[in-house]
C-alpha atoms as a PDB file:
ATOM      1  CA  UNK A   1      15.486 -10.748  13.206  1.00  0.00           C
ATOM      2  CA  UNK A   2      14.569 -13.216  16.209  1.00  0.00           C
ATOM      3  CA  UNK A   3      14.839 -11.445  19.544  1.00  0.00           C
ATOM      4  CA  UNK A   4      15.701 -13.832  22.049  1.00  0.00           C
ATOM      5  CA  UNK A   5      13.085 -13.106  25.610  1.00  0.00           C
ATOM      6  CA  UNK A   6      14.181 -14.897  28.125  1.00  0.00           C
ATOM      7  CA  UNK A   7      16.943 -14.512  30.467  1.00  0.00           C
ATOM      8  CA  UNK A   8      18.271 -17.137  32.595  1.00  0.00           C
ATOM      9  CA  UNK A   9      18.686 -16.658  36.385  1.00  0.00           C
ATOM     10  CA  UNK A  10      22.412 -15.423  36.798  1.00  0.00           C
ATOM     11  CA  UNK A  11      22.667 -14.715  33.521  1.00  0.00           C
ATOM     12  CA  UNK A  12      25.553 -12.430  32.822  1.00  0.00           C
ATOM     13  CA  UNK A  13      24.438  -9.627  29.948  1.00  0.00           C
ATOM     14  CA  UNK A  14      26.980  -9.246  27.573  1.00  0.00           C
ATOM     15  CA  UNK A  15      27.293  -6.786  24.549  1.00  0.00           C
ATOM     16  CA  UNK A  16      26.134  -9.151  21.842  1.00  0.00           C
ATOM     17  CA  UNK A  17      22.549 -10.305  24.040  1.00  0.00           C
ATOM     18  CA  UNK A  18      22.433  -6.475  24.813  1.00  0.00           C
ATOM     19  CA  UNK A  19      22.282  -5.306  21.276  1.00  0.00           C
ATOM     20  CA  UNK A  20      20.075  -8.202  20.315  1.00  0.00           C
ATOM     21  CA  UNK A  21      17.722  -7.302  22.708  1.00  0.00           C
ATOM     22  CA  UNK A  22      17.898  -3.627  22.679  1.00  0.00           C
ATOM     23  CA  UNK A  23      19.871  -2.218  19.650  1.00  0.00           C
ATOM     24  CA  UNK A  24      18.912  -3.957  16.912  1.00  0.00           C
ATOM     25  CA  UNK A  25      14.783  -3.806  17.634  1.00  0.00           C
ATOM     26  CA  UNK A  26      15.372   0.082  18.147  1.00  0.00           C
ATOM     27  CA  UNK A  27      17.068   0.208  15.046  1.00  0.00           C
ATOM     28  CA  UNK A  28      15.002  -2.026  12.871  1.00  0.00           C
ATOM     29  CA  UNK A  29      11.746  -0.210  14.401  1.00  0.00           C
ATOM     30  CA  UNK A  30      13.491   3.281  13.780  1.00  0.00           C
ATOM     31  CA  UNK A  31      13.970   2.753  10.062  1.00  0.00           C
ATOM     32  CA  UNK A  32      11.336   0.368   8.912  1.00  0.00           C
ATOM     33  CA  UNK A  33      10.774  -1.426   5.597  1.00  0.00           C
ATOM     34  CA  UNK A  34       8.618   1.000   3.528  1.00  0.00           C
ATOM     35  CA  UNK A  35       7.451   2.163   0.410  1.00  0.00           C
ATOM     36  CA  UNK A  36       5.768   5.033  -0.521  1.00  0.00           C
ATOM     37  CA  UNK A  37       4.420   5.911  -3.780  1.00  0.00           C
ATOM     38  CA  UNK A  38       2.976   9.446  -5.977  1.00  0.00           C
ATOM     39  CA  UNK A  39       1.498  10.463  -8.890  1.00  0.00           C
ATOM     40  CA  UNK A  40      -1.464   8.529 -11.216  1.00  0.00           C
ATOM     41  CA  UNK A  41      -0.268  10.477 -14.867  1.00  0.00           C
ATOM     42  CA  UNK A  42       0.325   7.358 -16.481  1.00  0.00           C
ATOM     43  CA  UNK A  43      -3.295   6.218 -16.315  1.00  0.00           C
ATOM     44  CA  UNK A  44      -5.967   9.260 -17.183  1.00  0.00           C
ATOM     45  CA  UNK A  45      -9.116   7.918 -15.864  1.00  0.00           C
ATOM     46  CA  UNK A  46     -10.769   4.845 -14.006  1.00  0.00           C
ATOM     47  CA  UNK A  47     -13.146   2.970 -16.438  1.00  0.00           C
ATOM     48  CA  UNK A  48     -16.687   3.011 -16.199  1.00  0.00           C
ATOM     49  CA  UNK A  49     -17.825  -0.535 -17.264  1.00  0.00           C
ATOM     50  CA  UNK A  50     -16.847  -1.908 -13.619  1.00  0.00           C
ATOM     51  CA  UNK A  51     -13.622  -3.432 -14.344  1.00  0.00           C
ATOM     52  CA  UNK A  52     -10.670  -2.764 -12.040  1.00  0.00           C
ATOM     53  CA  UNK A  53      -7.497  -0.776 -12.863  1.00  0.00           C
ATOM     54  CA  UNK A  54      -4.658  -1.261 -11.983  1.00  0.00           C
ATOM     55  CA  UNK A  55      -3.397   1.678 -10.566  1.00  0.00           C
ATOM     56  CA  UNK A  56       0.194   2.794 -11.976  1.00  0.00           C
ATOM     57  CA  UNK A  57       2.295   5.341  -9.909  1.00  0.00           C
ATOM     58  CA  UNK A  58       4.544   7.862 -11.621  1.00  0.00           C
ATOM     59  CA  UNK A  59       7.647   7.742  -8.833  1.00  0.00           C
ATOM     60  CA  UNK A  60       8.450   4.961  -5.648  1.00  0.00           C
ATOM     61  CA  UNK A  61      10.616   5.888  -2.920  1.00  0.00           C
ATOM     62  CA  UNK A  62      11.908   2.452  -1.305  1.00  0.00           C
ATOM     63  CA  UNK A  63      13.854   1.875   1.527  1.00  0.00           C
ATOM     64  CA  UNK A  64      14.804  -2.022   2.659  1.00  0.00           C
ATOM     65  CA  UNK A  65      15.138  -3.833  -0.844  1.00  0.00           C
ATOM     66  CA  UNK A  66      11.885  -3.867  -1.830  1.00  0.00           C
ATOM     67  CA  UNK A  67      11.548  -5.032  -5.919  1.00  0.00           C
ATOM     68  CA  UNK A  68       9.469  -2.515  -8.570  1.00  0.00           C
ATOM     69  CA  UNK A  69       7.197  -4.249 -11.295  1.00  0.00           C
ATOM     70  CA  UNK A  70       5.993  -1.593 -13.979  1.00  0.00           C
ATOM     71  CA  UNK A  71       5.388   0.308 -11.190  1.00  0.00           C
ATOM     72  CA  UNK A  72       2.374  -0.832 -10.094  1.00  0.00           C
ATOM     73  CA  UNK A  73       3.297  -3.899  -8.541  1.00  0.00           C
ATOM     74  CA  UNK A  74       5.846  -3.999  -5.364  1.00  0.00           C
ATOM     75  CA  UNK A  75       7.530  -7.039  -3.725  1.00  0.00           C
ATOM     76  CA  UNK A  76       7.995  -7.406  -0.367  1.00  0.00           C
ATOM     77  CA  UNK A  77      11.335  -7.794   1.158  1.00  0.00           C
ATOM     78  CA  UNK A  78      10.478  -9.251   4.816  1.00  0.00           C
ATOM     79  CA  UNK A  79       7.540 -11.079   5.859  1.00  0.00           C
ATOM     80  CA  UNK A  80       5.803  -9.022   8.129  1.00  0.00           C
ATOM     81  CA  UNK A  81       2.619  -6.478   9.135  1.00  0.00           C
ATOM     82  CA  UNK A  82       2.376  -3.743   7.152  1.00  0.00           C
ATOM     83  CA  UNK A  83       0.333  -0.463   7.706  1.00  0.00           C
ATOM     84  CA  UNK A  84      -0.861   0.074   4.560  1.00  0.00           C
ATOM     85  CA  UNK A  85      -2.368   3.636   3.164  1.00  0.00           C
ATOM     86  CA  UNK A  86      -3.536   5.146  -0.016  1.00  0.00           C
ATOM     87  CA  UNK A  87      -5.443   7.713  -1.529  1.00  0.00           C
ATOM     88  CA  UNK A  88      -6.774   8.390  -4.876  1.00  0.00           C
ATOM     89  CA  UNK A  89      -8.474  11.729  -6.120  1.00  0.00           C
ATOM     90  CA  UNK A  90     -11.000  11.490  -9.585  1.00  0.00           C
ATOM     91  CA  UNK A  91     -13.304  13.866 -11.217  1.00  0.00           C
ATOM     92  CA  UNK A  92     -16.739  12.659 -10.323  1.00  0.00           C
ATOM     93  CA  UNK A  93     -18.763  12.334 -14.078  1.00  0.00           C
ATOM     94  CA  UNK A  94     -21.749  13.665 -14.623  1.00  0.00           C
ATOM     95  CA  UNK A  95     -24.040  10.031 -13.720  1.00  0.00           C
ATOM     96  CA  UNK A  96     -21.868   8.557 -10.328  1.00  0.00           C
ATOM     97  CA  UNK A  97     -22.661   6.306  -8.539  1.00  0.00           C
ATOM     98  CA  UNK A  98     -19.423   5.019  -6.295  1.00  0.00           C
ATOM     99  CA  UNK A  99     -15.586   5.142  -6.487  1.00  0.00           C
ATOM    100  CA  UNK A 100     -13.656   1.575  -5.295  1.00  0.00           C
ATOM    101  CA  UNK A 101     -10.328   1.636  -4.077  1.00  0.00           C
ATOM    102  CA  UNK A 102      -8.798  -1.902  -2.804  1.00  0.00           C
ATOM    103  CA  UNK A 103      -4.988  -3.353  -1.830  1.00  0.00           C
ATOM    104  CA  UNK A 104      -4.469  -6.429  -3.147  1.00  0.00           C
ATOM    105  CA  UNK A 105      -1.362  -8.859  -2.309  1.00  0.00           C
ATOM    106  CA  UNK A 106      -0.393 -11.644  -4.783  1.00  0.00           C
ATOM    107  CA  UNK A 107       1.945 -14.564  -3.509  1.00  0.00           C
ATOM    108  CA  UNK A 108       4.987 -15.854  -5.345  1.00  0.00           C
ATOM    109  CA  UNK A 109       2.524 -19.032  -6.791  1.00  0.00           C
ATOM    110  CA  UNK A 110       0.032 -16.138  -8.447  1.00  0.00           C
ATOM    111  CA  UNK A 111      -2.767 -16.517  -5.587  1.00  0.00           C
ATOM    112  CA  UNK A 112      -4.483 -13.177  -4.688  1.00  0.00           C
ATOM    113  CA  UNK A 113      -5.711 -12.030  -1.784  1.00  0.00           C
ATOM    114  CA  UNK A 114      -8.098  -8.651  -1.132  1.00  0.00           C
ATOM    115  CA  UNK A 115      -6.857  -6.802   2.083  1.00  0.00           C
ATOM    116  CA  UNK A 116      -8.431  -3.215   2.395  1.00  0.00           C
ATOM    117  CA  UNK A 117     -11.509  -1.697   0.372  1.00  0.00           C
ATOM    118  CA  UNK A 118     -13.011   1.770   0.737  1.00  0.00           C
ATOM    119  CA  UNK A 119     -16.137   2.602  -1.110  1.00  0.00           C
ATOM    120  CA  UNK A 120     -16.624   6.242  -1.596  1.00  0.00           C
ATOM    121  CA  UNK A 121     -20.447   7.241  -2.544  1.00  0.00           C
ATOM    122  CA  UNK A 122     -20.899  10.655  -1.219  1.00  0.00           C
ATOM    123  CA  UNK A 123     -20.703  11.914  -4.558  1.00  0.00           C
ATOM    124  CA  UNK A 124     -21.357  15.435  -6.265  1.00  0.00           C
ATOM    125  CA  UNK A 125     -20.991  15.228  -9.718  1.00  0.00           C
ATOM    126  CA  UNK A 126     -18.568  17.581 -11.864  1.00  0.00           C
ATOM    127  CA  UNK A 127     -16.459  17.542  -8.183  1.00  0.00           C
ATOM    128  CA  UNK A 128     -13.025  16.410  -7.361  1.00  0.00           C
ATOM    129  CA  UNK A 129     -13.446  12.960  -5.107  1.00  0.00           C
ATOM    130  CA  UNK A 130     -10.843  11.289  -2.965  1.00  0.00           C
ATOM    131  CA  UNK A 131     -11.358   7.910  -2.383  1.00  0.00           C
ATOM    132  CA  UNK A 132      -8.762   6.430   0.884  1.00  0.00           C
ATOM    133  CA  UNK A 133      -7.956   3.302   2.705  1.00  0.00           C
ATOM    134  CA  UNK A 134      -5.930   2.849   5.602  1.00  0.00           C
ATOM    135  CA  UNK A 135      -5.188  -0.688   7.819  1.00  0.00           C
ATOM    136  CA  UNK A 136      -2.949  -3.295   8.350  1.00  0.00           C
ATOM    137  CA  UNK A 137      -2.032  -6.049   5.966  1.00  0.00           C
ATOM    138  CA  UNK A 138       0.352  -8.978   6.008  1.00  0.00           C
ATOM    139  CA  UNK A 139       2.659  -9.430   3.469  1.00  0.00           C
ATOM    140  CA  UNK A 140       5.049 -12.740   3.132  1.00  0.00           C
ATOM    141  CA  UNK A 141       8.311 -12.256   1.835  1.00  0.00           C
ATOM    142  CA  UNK A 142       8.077 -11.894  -2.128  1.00  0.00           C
ATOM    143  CA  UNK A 143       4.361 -11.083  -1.995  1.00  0.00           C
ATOM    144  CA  UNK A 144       3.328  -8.167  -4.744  1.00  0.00           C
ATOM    145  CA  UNK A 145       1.524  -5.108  -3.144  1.00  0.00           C
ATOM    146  CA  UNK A 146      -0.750  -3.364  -5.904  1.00  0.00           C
ATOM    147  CA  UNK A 147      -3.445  -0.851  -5.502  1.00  0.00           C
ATOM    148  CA  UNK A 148      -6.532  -1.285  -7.918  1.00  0.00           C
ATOM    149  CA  UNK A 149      -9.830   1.016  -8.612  1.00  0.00           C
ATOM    150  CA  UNK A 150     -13.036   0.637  -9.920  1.00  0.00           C
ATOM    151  CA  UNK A 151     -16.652   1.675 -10.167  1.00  0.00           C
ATOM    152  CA  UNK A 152     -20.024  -0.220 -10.850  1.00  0.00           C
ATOM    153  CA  UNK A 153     -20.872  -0.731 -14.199  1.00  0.00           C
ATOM    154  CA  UNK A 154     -23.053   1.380 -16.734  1.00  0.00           C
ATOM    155  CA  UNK A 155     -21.060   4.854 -15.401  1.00  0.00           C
ATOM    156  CA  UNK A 156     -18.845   7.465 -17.759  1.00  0.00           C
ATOM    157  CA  UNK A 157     -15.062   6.784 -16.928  1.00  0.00           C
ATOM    158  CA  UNK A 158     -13.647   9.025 -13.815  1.00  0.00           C
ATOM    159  CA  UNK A 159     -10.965  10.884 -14.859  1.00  0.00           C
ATOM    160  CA  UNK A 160      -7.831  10.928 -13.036  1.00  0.00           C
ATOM    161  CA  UNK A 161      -5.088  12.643 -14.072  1.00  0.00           C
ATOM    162  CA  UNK A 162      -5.653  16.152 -16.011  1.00  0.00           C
ATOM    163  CA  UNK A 163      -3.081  18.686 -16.665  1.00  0.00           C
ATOM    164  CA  UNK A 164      -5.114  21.531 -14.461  1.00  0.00           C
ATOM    165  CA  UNK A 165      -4.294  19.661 -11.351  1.00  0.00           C
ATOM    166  CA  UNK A 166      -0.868  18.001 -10.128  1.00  0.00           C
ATOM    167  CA  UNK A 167      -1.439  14.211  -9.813  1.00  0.00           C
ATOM    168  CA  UNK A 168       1.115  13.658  -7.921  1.00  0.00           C
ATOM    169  CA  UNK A 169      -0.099  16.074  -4.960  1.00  0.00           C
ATOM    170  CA  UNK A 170      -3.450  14.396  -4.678  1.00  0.00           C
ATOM    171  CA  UNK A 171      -2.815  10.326  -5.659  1.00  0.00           C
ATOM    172  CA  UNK A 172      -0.748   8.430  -3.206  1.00  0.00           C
ATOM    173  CA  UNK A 173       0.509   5.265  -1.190  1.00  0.00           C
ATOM    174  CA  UNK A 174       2.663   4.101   1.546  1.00  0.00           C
ATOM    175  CA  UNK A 175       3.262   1.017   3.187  1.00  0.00           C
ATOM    176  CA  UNK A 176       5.200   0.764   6.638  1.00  0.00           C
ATOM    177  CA  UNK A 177       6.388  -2.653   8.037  1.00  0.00           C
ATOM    178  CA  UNK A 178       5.567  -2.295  11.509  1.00  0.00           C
ATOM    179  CA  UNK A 179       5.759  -5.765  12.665  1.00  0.00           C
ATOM    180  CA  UNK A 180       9.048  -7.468  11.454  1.00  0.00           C
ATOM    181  CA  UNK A 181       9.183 -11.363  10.594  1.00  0.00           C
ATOM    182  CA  UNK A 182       5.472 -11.688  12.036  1.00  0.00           C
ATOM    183  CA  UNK A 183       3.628 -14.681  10.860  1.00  0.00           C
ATOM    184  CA  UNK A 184      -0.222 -13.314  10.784  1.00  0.00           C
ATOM    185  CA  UNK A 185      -2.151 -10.276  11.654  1.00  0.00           C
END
């Protein structure tokens, strides 16, 4: 959506310059592009050895055409800036030493690009952990939106999903495009 911003002097303001200008930014900023995301079951823990995992959600709610890859990968609809959240909740093993949480976007040609990373290291082992990143990212149209964990190497595996505790209650993501068609952050 281009919003035209000037007006020329005299300028008469008819119905279709008054809904560009007025209607349709209300109603694109009203009921944004967004994704939200719940529930880590299909993955049960977070390796140990340092790698990262990719993290898998059990359900996606969409709205504005956005495309669902196994879901754990999501592709954008619009280019634009995207507040970007997510949370993740692991049983802290008995040796800890951090929990990593990142949002990664990959472009259409397979480049990757690390947006938001939260470290975690206020640990208490045998404890529940939540490990959360918030900020703003920007995505180009057909960009992939994933969400990846780790820890440093030479830990036991942090478990993430159990059947005493409702994953989908304590693992989540959103992401809200709050800046339509923008080029940068």
């Amino acid at each position: 959506m281009t919003i035209e911003t000037t007006w020329d002097p005299r300028e008469l303001a008819d119905a279709a310059k008054m809904n560009a200008r007025i209607r349709d930014p209300a109603r694109t900023l009203s009921n944004p592009i967004r994704i939200s995301g719940a529930g880590l079951s299909k993955i049960s823990s977070i390796p140990g050895d340092g790698s990262y995992r990719t993290l898998k959600w059990d359900t996606s709610e969409t709205f504005g055409a956005w495309t669902v890859s196994a879901d754990e990968a999501f592709t954008t609809p619009q280019s634009g800036t995207y507040f970007v959240t997510a949370d993740v909740t692991a049983l802290v093993p008995a040796n800890p030493t951090a929990l990593r949480l990142v949002c990664i976007s990959t472009s259409s040609t397979g480049a990757e690009r690390e947006w938001l990373r939260s470290y975690n290291n206020t640990l208490i082992p045998r404890t529940y952990l939540t490990c959360s990143l918030r900020g703003l990212v920007y995505l180009a149209k057909g960009d992939r939106l994933s969400f990846r964990a780790n820890t440093p190497p030479n830990t036991d595996p942090w478990e993430i999903s159990s059947p005493a505790r409702p994953s989908g209650q304590m693992n989540n993501f959103s992401a809200i495009c709050i800046a339509p068609e923008a080029t940068s952050l």
